[in-house]
N, C-alpha and C. Protein backbone atom coordinates (compact mmCIF):
# COMPACT_ATOMS: atom_id res chain seq x y z
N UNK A 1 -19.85 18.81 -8.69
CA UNK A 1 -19.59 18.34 -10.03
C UNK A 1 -18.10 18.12 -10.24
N UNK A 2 -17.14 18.86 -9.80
CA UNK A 2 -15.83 18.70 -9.78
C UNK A 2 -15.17 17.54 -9.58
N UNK A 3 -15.58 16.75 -8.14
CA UNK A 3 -15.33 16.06 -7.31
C UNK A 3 -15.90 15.09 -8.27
N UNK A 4 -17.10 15.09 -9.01
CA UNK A 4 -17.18 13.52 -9.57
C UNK A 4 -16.94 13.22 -10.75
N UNK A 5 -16.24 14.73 -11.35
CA UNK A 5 -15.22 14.77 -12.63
C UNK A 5 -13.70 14.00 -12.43
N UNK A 6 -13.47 14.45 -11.15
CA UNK A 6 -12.04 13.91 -10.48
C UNK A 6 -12.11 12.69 -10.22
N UNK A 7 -13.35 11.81 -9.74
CA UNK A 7 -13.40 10.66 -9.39
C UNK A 7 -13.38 10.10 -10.90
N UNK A 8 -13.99 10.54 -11.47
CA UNK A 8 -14.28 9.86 -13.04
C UNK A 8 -12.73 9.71 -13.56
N UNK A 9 -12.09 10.56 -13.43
CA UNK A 9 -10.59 10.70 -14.11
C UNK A 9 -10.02 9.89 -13.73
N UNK A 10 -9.75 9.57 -12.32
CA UNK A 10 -8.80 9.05 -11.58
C UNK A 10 -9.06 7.50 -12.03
N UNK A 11 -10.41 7.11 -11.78
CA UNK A 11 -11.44 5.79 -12.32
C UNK A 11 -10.73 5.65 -13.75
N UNK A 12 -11.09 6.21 -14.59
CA UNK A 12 -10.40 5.56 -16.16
C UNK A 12 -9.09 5.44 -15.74
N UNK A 13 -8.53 6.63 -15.27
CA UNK A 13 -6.71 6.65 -15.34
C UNK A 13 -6.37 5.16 -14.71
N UNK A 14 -6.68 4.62 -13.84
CA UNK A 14 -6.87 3.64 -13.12
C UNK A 14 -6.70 2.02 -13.94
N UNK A 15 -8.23 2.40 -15.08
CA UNK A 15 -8.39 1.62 -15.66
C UNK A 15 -7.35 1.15 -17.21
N UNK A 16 -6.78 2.31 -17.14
CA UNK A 16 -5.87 2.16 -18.51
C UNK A 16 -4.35 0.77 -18.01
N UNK A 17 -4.65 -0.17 -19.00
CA UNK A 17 -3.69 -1.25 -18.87
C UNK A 17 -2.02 -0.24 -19.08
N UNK A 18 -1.51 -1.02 -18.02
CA UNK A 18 0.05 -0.90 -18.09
C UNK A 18 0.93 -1.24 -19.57
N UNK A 19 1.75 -0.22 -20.43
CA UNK A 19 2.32 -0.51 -21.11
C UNK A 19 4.12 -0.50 -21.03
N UNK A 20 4.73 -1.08 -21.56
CA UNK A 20 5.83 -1.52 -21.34
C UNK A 20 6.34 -1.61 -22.70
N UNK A 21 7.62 -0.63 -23.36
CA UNK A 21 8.06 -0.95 -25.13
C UNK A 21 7.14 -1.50 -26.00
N UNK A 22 5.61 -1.18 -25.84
CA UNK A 22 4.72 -1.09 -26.99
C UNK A 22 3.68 -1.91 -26.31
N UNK A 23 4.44 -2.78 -25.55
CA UNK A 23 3.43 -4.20 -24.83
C UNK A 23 2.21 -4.14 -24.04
N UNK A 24 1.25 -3.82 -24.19
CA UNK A 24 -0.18 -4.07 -23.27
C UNK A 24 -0.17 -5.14 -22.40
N UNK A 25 -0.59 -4.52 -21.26
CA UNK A 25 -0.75 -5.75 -19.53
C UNK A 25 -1.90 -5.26 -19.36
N UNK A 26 -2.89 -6.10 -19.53
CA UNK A 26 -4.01 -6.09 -19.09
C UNK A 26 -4.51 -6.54 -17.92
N UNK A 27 -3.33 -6.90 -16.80
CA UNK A 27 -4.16 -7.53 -15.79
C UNK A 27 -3.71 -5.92 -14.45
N UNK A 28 -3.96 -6.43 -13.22
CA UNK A 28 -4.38 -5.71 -12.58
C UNK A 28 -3.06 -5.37 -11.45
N UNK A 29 -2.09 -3.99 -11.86
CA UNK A 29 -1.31 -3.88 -11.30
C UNK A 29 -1.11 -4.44 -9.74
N UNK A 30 -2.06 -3.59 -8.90
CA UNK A 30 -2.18 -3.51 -7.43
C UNK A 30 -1.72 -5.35 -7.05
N UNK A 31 -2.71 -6.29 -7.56
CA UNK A 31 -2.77 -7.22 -7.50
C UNK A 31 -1.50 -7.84 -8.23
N UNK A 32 -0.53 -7.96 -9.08
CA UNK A 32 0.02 -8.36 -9.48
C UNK A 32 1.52 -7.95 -8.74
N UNK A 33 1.34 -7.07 -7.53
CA UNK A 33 2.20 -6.32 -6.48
C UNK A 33 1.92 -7.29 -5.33
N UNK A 34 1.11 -7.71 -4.88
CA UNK A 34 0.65 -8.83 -4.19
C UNK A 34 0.93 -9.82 -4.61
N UNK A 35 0.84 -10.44 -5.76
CA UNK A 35 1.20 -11.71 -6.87
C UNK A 35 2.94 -12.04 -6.43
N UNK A 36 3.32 -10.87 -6.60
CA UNK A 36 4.66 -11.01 -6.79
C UNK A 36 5.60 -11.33 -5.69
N UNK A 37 5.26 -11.39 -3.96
CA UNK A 37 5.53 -11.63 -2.90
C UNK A 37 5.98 -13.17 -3.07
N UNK A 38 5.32 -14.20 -4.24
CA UNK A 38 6.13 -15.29 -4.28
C UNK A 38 7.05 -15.42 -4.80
N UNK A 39 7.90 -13.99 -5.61
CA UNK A 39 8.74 -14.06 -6.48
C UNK A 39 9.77 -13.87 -6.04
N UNK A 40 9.55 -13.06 -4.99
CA UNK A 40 11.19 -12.36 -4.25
C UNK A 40 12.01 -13.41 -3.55
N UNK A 41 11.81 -14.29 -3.47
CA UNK A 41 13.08 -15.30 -2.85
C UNK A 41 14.03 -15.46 -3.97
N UNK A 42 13.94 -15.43 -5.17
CA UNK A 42 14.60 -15.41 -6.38
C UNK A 42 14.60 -14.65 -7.08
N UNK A 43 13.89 -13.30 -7.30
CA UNK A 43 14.35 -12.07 -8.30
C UNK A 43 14.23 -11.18 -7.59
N UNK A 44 14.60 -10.30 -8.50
CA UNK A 44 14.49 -8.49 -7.75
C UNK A 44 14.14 -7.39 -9.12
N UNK A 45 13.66 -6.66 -8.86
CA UNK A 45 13.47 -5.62 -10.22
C UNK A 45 13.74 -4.31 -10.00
N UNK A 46 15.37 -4.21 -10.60
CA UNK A 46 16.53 -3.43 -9.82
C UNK A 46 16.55 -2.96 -11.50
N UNK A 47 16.36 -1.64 -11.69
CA UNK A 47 16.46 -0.77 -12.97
C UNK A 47 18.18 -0.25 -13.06
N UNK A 48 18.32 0.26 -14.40
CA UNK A 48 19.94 0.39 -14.66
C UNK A 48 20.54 1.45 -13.89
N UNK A 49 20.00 2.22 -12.73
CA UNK A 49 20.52 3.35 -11.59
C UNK A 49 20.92 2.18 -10.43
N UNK A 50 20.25 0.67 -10.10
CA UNK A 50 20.67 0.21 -9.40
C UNK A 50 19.32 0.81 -8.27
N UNK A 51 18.73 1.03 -8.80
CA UNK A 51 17.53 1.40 -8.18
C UNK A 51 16.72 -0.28 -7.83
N UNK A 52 16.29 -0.62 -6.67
CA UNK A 52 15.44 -1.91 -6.30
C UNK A 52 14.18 -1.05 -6.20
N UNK A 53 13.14 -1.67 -7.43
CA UNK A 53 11.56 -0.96 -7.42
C UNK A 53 11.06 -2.33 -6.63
N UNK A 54 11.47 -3.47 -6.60
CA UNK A 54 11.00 -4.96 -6.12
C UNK A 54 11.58 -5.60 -5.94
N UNK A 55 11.32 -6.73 -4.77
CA UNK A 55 12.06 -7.52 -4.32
C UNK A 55 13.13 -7.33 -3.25
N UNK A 56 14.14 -8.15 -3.20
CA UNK A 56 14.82 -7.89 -1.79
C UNK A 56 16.34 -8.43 -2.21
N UNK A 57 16.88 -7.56 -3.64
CA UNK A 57 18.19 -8.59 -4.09
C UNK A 57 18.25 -9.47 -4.09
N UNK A 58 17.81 -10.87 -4.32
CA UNK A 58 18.00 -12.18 -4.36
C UNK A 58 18.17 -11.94 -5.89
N UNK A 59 19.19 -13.22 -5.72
CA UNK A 59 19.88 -13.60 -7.32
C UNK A 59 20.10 -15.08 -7.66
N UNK A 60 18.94 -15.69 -7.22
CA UNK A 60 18.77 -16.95 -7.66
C UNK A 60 18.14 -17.16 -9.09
N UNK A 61 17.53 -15.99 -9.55
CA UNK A 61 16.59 -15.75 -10.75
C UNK A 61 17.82 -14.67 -11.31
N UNK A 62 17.03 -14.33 -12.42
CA UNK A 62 17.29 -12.95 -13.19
C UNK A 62 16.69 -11.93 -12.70
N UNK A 63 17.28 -10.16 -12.94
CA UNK A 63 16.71 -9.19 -12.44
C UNK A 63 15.38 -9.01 -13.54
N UNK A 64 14.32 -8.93 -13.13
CA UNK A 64 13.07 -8.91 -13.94
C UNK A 64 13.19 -7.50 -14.74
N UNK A 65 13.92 -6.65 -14.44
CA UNK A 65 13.46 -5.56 -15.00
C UNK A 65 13.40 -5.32 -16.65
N UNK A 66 12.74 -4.74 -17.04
CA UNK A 66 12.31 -4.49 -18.76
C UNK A 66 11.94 -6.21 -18.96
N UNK A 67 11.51 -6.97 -18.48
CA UNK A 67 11.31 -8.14 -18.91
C UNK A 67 9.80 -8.47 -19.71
N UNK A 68 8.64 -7.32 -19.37
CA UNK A 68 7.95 -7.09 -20.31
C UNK A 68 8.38 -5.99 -21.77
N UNK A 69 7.77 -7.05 -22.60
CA UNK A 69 8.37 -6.41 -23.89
C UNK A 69 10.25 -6.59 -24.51
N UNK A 70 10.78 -7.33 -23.60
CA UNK A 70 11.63 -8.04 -23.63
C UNK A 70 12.04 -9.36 -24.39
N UNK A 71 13.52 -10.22 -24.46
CA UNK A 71 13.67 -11.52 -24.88
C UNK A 71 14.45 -12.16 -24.05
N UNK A 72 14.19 -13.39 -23.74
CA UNK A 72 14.54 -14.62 -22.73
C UNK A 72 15.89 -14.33 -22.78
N UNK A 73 16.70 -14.58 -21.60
CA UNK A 73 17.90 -14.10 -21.67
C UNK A 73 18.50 -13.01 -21.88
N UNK A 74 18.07 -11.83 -21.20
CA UNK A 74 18.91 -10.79 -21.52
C UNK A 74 19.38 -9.96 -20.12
N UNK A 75 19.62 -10.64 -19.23
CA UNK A 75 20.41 -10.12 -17.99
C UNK A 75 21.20 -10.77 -18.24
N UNK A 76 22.40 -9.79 -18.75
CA UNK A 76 23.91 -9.84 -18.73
C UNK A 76 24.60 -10.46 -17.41
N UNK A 77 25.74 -11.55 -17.93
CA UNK A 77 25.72 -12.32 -16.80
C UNK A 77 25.34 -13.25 -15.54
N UNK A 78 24.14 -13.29 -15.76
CA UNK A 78 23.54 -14.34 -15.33
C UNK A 78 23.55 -15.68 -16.45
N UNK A 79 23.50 -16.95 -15.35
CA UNK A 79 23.73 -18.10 -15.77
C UNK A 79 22.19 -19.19 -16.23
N UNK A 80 22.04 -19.01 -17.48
CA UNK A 80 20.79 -19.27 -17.86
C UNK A 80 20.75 -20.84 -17.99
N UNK A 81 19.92 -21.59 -18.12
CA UNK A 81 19.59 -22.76 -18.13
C UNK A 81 19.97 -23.14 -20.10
N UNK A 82 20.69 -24.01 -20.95
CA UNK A 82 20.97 -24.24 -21.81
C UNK A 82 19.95 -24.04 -22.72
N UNK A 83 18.42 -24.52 -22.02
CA UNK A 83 17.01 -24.63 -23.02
C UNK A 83 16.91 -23.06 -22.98
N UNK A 84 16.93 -21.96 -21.97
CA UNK A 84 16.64 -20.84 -21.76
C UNK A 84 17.80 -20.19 -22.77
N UNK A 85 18.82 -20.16 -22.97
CA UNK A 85 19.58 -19.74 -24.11
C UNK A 85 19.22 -19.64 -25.26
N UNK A 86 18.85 -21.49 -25.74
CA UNK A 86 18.22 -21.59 -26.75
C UNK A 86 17.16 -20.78 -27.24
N UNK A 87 16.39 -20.36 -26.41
CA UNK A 87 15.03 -19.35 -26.35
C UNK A 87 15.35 -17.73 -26.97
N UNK A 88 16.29 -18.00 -26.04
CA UNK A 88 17.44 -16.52 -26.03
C UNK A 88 17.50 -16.15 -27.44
N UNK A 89 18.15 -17.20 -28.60
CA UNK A 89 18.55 -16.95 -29.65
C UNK A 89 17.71 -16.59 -30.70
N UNK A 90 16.50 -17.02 -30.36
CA UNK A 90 15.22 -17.05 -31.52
C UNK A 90 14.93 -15.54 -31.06
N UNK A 91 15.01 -14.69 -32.47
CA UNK A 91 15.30 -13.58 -32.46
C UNK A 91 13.63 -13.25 -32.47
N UNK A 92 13.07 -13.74 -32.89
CA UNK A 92 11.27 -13.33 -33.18
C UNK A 92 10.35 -12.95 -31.55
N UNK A 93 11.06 -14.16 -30.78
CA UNK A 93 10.70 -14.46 -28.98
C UNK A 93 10.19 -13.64 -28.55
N UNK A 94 9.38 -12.65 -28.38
CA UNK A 94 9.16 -11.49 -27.06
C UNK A 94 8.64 -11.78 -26.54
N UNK A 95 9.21 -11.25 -25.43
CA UNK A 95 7.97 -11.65 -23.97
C UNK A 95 7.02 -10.72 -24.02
N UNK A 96 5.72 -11.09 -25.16
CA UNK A 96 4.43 -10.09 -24.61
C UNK A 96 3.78 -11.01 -23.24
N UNK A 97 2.48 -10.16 -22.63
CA UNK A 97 1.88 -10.99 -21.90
C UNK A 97 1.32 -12.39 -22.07
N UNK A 98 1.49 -12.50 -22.99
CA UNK A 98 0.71 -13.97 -23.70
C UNK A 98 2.17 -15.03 -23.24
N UNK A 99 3.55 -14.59 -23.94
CA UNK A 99 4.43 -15.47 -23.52
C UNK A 99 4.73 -15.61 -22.34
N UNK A 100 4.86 -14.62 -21.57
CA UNK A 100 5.16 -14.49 -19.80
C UNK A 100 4.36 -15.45 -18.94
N UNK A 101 2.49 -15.29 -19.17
CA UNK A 101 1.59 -15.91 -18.35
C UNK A 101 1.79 -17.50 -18.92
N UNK A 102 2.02 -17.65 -20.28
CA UNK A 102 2.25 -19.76 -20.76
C UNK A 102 3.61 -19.93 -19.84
N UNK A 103 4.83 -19.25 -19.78
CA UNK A 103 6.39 -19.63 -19.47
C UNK A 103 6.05 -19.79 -17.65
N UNK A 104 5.46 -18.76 -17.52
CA UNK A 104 5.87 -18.66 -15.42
C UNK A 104 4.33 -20.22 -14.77
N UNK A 105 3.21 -20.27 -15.86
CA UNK A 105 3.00 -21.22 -15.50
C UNK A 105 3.03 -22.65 -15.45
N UNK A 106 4.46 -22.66 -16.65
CA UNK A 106 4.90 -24.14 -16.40
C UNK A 106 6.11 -24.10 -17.39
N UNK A 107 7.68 -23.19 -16.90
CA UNK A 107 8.79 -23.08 -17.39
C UNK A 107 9.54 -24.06 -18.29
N UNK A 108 9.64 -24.86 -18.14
CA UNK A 108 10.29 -26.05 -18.79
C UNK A 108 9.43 -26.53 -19.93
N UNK A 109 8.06 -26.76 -19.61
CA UNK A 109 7.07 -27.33 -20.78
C UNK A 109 6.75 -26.19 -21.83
N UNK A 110 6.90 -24.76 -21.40
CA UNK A 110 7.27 -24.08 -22.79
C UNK A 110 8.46 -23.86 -23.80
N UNK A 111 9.23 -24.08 -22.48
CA UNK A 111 10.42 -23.80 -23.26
C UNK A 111 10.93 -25.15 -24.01
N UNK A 112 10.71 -25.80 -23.54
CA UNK A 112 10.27 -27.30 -24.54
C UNK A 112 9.61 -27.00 -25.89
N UNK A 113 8.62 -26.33 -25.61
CA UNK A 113 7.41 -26.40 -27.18
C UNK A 113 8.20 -25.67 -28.01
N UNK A 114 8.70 -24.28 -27.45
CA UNK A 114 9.06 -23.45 -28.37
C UNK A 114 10.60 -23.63 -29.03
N UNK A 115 11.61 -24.17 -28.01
CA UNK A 115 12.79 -24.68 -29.23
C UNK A 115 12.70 -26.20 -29.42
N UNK A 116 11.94 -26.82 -29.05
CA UNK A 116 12.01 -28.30 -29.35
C UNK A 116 13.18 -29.05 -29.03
N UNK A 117 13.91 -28.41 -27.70
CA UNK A 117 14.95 -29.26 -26.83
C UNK A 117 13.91 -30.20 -25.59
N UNK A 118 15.01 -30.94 -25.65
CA UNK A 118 14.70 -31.72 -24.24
C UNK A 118 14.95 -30.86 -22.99
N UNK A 119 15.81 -30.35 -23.13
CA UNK A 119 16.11 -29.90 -21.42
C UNK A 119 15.27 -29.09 -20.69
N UNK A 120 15.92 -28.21 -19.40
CA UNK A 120 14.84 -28.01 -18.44
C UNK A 120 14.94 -26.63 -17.67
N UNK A 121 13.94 -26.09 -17.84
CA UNK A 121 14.08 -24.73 -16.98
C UNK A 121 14.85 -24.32 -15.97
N UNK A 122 15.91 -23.91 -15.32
CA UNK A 122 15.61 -23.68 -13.60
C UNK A 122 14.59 -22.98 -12.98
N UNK A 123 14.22 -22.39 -13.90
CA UNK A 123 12.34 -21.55 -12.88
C UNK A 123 11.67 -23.11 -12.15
N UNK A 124 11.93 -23.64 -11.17
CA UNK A 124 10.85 -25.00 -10.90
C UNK A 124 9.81 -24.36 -10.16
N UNK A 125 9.76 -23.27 -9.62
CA UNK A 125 8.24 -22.63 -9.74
C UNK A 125 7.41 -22.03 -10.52
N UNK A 126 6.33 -22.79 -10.02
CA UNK A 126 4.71 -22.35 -11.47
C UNK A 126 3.98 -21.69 -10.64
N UNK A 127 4.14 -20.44 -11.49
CA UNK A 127 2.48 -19.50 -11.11
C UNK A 127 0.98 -20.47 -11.22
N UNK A 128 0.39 -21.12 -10.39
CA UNK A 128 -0.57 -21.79 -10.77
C UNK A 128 -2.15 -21.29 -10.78
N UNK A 129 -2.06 -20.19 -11.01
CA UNK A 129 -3.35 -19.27 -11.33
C UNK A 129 -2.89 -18.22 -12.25
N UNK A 130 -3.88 -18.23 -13.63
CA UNK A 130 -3.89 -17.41 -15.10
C UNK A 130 -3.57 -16.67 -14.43
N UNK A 131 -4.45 -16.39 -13.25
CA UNK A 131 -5.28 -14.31 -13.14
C UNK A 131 -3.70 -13.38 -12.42
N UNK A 132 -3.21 -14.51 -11.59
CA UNK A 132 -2.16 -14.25 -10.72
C UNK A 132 -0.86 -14.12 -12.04
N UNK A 133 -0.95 -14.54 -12.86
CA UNK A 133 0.24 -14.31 -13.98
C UNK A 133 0.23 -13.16 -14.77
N UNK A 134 -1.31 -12.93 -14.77
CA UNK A 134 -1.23 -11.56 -15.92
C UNK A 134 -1.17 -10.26 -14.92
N UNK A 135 -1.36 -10.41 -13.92
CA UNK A 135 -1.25 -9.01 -13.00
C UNK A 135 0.17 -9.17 -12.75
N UNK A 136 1.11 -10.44 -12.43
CA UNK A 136 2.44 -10.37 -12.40
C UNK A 136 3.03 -9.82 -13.76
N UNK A 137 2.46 -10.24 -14.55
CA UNK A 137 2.76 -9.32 -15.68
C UNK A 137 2.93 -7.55 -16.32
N UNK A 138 1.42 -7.19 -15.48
CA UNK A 138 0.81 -5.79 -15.87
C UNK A 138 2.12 -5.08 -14.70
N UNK A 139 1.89 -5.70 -13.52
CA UNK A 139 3.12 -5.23 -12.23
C UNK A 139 4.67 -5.11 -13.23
N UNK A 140 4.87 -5.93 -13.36
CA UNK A 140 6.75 -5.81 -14.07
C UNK A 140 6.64 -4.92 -15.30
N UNK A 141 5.22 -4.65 -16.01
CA UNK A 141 5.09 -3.92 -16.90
C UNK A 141 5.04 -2.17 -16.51
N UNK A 142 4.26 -2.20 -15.38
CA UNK A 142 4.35 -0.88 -14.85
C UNK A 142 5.69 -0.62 -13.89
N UNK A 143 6.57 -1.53 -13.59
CA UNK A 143 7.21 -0.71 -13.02
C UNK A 143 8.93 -0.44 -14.08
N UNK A 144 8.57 -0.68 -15.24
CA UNK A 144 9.66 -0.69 -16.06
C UNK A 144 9.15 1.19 -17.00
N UNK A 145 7.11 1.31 -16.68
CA UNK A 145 7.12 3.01 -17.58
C UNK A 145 7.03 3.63 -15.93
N UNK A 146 7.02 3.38 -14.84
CA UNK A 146 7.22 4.20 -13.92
C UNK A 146 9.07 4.19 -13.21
N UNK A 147 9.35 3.12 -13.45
CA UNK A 147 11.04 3.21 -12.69
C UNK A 147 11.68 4.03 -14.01
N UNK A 148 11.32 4.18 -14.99
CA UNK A 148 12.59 4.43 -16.16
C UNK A 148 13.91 3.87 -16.57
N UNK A 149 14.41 4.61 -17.06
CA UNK A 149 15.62 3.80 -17.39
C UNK A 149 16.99 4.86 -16.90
C-alpha cells in the first residue's frame, strides 16, 4: 500500500503545471527540455549567480532566464531589435504562456500586431509546432522556480 501511495504522489507531483511569478505552464517540462535543443545556438538560461541551467552560452539571443512571467526586453544590455523595444515599453506586455507560444511561433508577425510597427524581429526562427512551444514554455518556467534567484 505504501509503494502505491508513493507512486500516486510522485504521479500528481509530476502532474502539477510549472509556475513561474504567478504564471501557469501547462505544457510538459521533460519535453520542453528536448524542445529546447533548437534553442541553444542562440540563448542560454544563465540565472543571476551566473549559474548556466541551459544552453551552452551563446549570445546571439537574450539570456532566457525569468522570461516566463516576464516583459520583452529585459536583459540588460543586450541589443534588441527596434520593434522588440517597442514591445519592451508597453508596460501591460507579459510574457504569460499564451504570449511566448503566439511570439516564438512567428516573431516579427506578433510583434507587428501588438505595437503596430512595421519592422522586424531578429528571432528568424519559428517554433513550428503549438505542443513544442508550450513545453518550451513550462521548461523556462520551471527552471526559473527550480534555479532561483
Amino acid at each position: 500500500m505504501f509503494r502505491t501511495l508513493a507512486i500516486a504522489a510522485t504521479t500528481a507531483t509530476l502532474a502539477v503545471p510549472a509556475f513561474a511569478d504567478g504564471h501557469a505552464a501547462s505544457g510538459d517540462v521533460a519535453a520542453g527540455e528536448k524542445a529546447f535543443r533548437q534553442c541553444i545556438s542562440c540563448h542560454v538560461v544563465q540565472n543571476e549567480a551566473g549559474d548556466t541551467l541551459a544552453g551552452r552560452n551563446a549570445k546571439t539571443g537574450p539570456n532566457l532566464y525569468g522570461i516566463a512571467g516576464g516583459q520583452f526586453g529585459m536583459v540588460e544590455d543586450f541589443r534588441y531589435s527596434d520593434i522588440n523595444q517597442l514591445a519592451a515599453e508597453m508596460e501591460d506586455l507579459v510574457i504569460t504562456e499564451e504570449v511566448f507560444v503566439t511570439y516564438v511561433q512567428d516573431p516579427t508577425a506578433y510583434l507587428r500586431e501588438v505595437t503596430g510597427d512595421k519592422g522586424r524581429s531578429k528571432m528568424t526562427f519559428k517554433v513550428r509546432k503549438e505542443e513544442d512551444a508550450v513545453n518550451l514554455y513550462a521548461y523556462l518556467a520551471s527552471l526559473q522556480a527550480d534555479g532561483g534567484s
